[in-house]
Protein backbone atom coordinates (compact mmCIF):
# COMPACT_ATOMS: atom_id res chain seq x y z
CA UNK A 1 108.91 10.80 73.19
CA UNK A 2 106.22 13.49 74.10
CA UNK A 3 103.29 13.28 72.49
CA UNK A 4 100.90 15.93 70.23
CA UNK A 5 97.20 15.42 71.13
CA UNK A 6 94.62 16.82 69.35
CA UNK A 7 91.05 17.26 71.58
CA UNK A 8 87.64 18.25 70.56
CA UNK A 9 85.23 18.74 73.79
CA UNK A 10 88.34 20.34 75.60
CA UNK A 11 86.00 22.47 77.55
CA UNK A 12 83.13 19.90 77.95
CA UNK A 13 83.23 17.82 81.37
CA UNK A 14 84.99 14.78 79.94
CA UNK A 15 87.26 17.05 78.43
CA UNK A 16 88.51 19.52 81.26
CA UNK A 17 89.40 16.50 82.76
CA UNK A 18 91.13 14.88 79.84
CA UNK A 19 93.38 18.33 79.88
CA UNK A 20 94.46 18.19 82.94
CA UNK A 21 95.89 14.81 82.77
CA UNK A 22 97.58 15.35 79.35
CA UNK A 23 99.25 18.33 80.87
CA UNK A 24 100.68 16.14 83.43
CA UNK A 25 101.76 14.00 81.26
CA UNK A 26 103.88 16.90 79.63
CA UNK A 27 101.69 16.16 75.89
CA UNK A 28 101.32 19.34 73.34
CA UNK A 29 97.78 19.87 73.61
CA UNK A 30 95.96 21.38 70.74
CA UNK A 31 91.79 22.08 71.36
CA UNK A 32 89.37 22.60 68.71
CA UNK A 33 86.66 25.12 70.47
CA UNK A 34 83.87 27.76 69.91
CA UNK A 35 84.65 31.68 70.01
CA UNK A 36 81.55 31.14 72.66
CA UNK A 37 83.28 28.67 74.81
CA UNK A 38 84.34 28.95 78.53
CA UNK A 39 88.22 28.51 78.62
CA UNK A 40 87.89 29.52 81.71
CA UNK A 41 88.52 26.26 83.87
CA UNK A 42 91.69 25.32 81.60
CA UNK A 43 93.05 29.01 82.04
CA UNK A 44 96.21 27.48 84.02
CA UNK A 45 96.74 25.04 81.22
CA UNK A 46 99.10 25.27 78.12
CA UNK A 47 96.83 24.97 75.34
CA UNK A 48 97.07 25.50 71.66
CA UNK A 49 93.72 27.00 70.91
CA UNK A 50 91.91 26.30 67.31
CA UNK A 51 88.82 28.17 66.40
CA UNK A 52 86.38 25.90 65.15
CA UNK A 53 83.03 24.02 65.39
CA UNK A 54 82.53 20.42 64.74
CA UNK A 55 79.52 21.34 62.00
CA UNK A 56 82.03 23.65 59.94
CA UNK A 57 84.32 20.74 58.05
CA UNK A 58 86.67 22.96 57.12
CA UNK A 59 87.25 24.16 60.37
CA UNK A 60 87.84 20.22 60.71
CA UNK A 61 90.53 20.10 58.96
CA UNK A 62 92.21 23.09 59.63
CA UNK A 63 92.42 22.24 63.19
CA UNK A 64 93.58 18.53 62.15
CA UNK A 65 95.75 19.39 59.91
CA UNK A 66 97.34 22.59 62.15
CA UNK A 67 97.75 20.46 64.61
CA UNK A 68 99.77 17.46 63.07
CA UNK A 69 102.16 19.93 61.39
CA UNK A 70 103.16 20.88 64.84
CA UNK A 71 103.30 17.78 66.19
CA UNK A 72 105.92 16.85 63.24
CA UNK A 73 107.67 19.95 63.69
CA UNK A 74 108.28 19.45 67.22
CA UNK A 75 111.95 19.53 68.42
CA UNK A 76 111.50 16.21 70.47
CA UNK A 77 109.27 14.53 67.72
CA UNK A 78 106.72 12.11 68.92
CA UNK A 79 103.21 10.38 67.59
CA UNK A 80 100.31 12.76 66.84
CA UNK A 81 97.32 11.49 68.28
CA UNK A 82 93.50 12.28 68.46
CA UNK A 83 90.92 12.15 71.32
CA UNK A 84 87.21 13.08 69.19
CA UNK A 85 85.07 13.69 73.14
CA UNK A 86 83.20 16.53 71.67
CA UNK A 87 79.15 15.96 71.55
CA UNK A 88 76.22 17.50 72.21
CA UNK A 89 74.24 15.20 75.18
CA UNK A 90 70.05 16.39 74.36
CA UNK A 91 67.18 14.84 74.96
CA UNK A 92 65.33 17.66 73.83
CA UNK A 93 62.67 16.96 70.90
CA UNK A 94 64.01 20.04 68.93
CA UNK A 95 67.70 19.31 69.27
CA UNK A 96 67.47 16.26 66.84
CA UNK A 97 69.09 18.18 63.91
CA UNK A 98 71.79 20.21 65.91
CA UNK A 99 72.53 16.41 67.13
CA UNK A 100 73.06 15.07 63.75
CA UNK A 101 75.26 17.81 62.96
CA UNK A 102 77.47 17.66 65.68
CA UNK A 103 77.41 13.98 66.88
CA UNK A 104 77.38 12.10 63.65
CA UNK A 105 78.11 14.50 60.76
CA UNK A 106 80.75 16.29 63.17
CA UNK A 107 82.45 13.08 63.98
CA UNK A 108 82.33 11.98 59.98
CA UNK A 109 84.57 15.23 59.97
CA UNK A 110 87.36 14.54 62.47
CA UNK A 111 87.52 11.17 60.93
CA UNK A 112 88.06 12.42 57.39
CA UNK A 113 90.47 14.78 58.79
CA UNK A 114 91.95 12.25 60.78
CA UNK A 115 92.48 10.13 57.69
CA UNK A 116 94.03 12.41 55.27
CA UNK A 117 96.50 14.02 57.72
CA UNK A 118 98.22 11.25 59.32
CA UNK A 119 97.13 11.37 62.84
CA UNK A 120 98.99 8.15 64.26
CA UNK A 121 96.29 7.22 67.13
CA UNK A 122 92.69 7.98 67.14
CA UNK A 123 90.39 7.65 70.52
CA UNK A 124 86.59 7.89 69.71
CA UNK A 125 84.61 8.55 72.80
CA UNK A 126 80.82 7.14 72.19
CA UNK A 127 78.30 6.27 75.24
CA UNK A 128 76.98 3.11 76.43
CA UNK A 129 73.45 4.24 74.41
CA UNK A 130 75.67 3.29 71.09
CA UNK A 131 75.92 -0.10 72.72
CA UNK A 132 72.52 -1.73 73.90
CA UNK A 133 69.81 -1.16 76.65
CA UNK A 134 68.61 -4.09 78.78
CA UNK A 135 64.66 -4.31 78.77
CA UNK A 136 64.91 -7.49 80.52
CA UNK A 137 68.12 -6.59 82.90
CA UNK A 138 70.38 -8.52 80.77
CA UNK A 139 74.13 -7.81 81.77
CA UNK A 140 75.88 -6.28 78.29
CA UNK A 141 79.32 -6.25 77.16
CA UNK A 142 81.04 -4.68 73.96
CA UNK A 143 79.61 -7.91 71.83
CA UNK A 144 75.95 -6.53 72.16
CA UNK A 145 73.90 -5.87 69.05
CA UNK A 146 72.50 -2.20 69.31
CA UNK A 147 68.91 -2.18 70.18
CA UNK A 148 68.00 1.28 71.28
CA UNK A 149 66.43 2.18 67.87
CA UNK A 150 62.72 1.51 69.47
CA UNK A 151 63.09 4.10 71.92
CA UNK A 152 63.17 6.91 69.86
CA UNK A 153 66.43 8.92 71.51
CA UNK A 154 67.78 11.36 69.58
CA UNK A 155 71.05 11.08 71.35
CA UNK A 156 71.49 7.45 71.04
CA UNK A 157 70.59 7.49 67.27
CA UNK A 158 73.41 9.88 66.56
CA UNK A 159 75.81 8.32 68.80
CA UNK A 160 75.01 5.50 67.19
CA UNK A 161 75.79 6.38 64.07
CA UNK A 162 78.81 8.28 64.93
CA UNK A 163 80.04 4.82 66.32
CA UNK A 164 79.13 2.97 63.16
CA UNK A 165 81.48 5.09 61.16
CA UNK A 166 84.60 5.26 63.74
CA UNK A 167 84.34 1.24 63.88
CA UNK A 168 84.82 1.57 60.06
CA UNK A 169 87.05 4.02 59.61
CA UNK A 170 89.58 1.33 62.17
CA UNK A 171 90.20 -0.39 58.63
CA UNK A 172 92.27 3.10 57.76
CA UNK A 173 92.99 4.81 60.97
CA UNK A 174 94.35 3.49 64.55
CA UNK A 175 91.31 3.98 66.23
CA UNK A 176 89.64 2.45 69.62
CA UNK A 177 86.52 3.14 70.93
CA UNK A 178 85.20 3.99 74.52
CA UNK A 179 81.74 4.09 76.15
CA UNK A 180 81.40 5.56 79.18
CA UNK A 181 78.20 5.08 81.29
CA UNK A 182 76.25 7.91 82.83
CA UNK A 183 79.03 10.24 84.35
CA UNK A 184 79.12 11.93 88.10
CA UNK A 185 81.56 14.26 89.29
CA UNK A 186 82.33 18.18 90.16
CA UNK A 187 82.22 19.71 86.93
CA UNK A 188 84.11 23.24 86.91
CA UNK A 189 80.75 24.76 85.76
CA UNK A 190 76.88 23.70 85.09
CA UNK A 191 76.28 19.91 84.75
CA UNK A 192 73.74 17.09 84.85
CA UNK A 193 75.59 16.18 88.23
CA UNK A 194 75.25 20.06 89.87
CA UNK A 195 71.79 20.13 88.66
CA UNK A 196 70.33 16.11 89.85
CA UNK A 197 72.42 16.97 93.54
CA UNK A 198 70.56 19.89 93.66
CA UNK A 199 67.27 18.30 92.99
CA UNK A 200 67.99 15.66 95.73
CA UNK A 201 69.38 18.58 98.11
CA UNK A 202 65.86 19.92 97.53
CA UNK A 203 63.80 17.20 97.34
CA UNK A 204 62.33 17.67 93.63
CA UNK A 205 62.61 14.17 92.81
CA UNK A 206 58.66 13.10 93.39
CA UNK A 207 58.39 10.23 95.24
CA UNK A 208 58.86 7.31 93.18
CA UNK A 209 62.31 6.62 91.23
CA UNK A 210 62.59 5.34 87.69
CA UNK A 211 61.62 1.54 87.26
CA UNK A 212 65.17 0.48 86.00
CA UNK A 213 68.72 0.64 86.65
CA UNK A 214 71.86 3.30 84.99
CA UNK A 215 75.12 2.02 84.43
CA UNK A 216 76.99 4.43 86.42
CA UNK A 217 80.83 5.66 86.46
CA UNK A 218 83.00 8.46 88.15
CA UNK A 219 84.21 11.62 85.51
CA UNK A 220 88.12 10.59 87.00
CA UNK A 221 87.81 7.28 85.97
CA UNK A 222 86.43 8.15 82.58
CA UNK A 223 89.08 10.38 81.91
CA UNK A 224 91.80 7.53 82.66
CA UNK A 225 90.04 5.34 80.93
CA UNK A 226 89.98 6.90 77.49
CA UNK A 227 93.95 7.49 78.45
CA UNK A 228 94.41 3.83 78.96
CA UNK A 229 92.51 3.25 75.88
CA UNK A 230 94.89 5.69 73.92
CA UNK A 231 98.11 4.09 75.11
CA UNK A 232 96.56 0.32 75.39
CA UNK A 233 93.32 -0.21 73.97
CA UNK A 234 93.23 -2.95 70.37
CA UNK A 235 92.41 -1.38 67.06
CA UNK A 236 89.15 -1.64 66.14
CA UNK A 237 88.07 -2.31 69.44
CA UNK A 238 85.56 -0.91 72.05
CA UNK A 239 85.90 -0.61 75.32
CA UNK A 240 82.98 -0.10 78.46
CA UNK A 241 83.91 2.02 81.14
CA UNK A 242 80.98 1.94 83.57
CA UNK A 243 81.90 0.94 87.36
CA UNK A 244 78.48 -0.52 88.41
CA UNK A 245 74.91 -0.97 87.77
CA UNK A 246 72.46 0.64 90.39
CA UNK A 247 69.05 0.62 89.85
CA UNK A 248 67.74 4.47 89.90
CA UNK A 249 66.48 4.37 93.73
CA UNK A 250 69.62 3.17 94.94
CA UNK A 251 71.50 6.09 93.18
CA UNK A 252 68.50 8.43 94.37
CA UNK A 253 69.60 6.88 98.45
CA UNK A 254 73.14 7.31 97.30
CA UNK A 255 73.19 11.02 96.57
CA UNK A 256 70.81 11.56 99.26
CA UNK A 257 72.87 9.98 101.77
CA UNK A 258 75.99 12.19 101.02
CA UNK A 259 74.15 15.06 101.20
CA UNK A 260 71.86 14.43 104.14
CA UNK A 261 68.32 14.81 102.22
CA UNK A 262 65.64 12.54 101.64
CA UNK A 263 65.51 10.06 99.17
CA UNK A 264 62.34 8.70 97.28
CA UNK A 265 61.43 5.15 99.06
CA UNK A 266 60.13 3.31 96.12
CA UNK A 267 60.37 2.62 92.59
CA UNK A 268 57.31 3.54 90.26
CA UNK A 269 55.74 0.40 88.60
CA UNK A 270 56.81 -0.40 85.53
CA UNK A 271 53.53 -0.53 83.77
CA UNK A 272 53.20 3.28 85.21
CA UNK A 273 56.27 4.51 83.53
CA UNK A 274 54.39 4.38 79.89
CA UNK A 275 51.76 6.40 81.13
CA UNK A 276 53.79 8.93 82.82
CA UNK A 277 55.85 9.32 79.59
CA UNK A 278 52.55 9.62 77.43
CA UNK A 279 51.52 12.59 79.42
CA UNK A 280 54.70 14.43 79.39
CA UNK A 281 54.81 13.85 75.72
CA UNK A 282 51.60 15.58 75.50
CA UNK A 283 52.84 18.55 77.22
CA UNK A 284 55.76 18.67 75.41
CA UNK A 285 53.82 19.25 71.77
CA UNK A 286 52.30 22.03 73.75
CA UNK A 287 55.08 23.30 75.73
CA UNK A 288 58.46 21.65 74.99
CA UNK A 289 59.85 20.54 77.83
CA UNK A 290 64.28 21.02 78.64
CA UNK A 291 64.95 18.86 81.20
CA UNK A 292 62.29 16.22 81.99
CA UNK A 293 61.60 15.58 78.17
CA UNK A 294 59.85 12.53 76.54
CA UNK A 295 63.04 11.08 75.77
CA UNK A 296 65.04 11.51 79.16
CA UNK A 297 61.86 9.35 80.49
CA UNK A 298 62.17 6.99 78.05
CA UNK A 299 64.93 6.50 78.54
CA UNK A 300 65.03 6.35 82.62
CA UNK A 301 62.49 3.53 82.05
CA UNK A 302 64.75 1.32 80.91
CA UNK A 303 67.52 -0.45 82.34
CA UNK A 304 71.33 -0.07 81.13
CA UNK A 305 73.24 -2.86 82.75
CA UNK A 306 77.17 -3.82 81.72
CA UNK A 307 80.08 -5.74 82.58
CA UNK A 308 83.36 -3.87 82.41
CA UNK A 309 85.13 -6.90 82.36
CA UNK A 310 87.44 -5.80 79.36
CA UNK A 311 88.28 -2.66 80.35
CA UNK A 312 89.65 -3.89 83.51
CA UNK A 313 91.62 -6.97 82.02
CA UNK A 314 92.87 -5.43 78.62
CA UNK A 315 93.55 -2.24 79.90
CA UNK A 316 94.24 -2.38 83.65
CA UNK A 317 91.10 0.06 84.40
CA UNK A 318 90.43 0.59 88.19
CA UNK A 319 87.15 2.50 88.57
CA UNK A 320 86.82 4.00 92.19
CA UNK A 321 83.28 2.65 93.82
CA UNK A 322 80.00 5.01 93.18
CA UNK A 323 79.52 6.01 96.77
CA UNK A 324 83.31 7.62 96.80
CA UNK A 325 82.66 9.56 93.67
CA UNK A 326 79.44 11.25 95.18
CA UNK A 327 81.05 11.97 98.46
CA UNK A 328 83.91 13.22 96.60
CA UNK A 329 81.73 15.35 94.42
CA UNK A 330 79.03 16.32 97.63
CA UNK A 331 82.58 17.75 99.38
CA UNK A 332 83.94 19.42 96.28
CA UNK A 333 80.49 21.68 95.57
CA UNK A 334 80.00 22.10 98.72
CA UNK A 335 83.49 23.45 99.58
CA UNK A 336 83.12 25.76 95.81
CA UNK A 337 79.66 26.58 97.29
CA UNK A 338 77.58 25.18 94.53
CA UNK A 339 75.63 22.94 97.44
């Protein structure tokens, strides 16, 4: 039987590519989105549209509750299920609120909505930071206790909490959880990927990387993931998708290898990372900063290190290696002419 899926972040980078596999998969997609947003990369897609922002409830539930009726109307039938990927990623010092209101107030929405209308499935999509960092370069699985409180990151906090109540609301709803590491790939428009190849292609990295390591993973394999966690994943359960754990210079030689630029030859010291963090947070009380924030820092400084063991064994998850996905990306911007 085809499927109804719902889908907030449908025009977000995890969700373009979300969209264009449910549309293969022949699934009656309905999207919660902004008047504002760019519909522009899923123009060739058949979409149901619902105006709508995660910080209006009843907007919420309209969409919800909009698009279940359809689903049960439909002539073939066929479960109604849920994919919550909309978020706002910040690590801006005044975007703590708008955070709240979208990540974790936002997601207390769908899962109300979710609730009260019947949707059959439910697929929350969190981040690694609503897992556990590694000071020490521990390897982390699903099991971990969340420790990213002492950092102060706005982002994890909220996805944090947004976390907390999903793995609650599993008592109610069908609901699995997935948390994808730091994600690379061609986005259709602006993204943290465009913008860090760009830095590389430029050499505007400084010369020292960050003293720790990112738990990276490719934006195709995150989108099958979350797929294979819809038609696999156990209730109540979370699931890591992260392919590998480079430390930041060896990303840095990475990207700089596919595109032919220099890379940074060392790490920075880890008892320089504090200080360099102190005097951007200075700045920032002066002049806040949007891209190389307090918190990004803080957050570089540390290591995020995971096994994906589950993922792979529960749910048959095959991430492609992190050198394909940047040559795959370096090829695709280049070829769009955004390189």
């Amino acid at each position: 039987m085809t499927a109804t899926v719902l889908l907030t972040g449908a025009t977000g980078f995890v969700g373009t590519a979300l969209v264009k596999r449910l549309c293969k998969r022949g699934a009656a997609v309905h999207a919660l989105v902004r008047e504002r947003s760019d519909r522009g990369p899923l123009a060739e897609y058949p979409l149901t549209y619902h105006l709508g922002d995660l910080r209006d409830g009843e907007s919420v539930e309209g969409f919800v509750e909009a698009g279940v009726a359809a689903g049960r109307a439909a002539p073939a039938g066929g479960p109604v299920h849920l994919i919550h990927s909309g978020a706002l990623i910040s690590y801006r010092t005044r975007d703590r609120r708008r955070q709240e209101a979208i990540n974790t107030a936002g997601t207390r929405a769908v899962l109300e909505a979710a609730r009260r209308q019947g949707v059959d499935r439910l697929v929350h999509v969190s981040s690694i930071v609503g897992v556990a960092h590694s000071p020490g370069g521990e390897l982390r699985d699903e099991t971990a206790t969340w420790n990213l409180g002492e950092l102060g990151n706005d982002y994890a906090d909220t996805k944090h909490a947004a976390e907390e109540l999903a793995r609650a609301a599993a008592a109610d709803l069908d609901l699995v959880i997935v948390n994808p590491g730091a994600i690379f790939g061609p986005a259709p428009g602006r993204s943290n990927t465009v913008e860090f190849l760009r830095r590389v292609q430029a050499n505007r990295l400084g010369p020292l990387a960050p003293p720790a390591s990112l738990a990276v993973v490719g934006i195709d394999d995150v989108a099958d993931g979350i797929l294979l966690a819809l038609d696999k994943g156990r209730r109540g359960r979370r699931y890591i998708l992260t392919e590998s754990n480079p430390t930041h210079l060896e990303v840095f030689r990475c990207v700089a290898a596919a595109l032919g630029a220099r890379s940074p030859r060392h790490s920075a010291p880890r008892w320089l990372w504090p200080l360099i963090v102190g005097g951007v947070a200075l700045i920032d009380r002066v002049r806040p900063a949007e891209l190389v924030t307090p918190q990004a820092l803080r957050a570089l400084g540390t290591s995020f290190r995971f096994d994906n063991s589950r993922a792979r064994e529960e749910l048959g998850w095959r991430p492609r290696p992190f050198a394909d996905v940047i040559e795959d990306a370096v090829r695709t911007l280049r070829a769009r002419g955004d390189l």
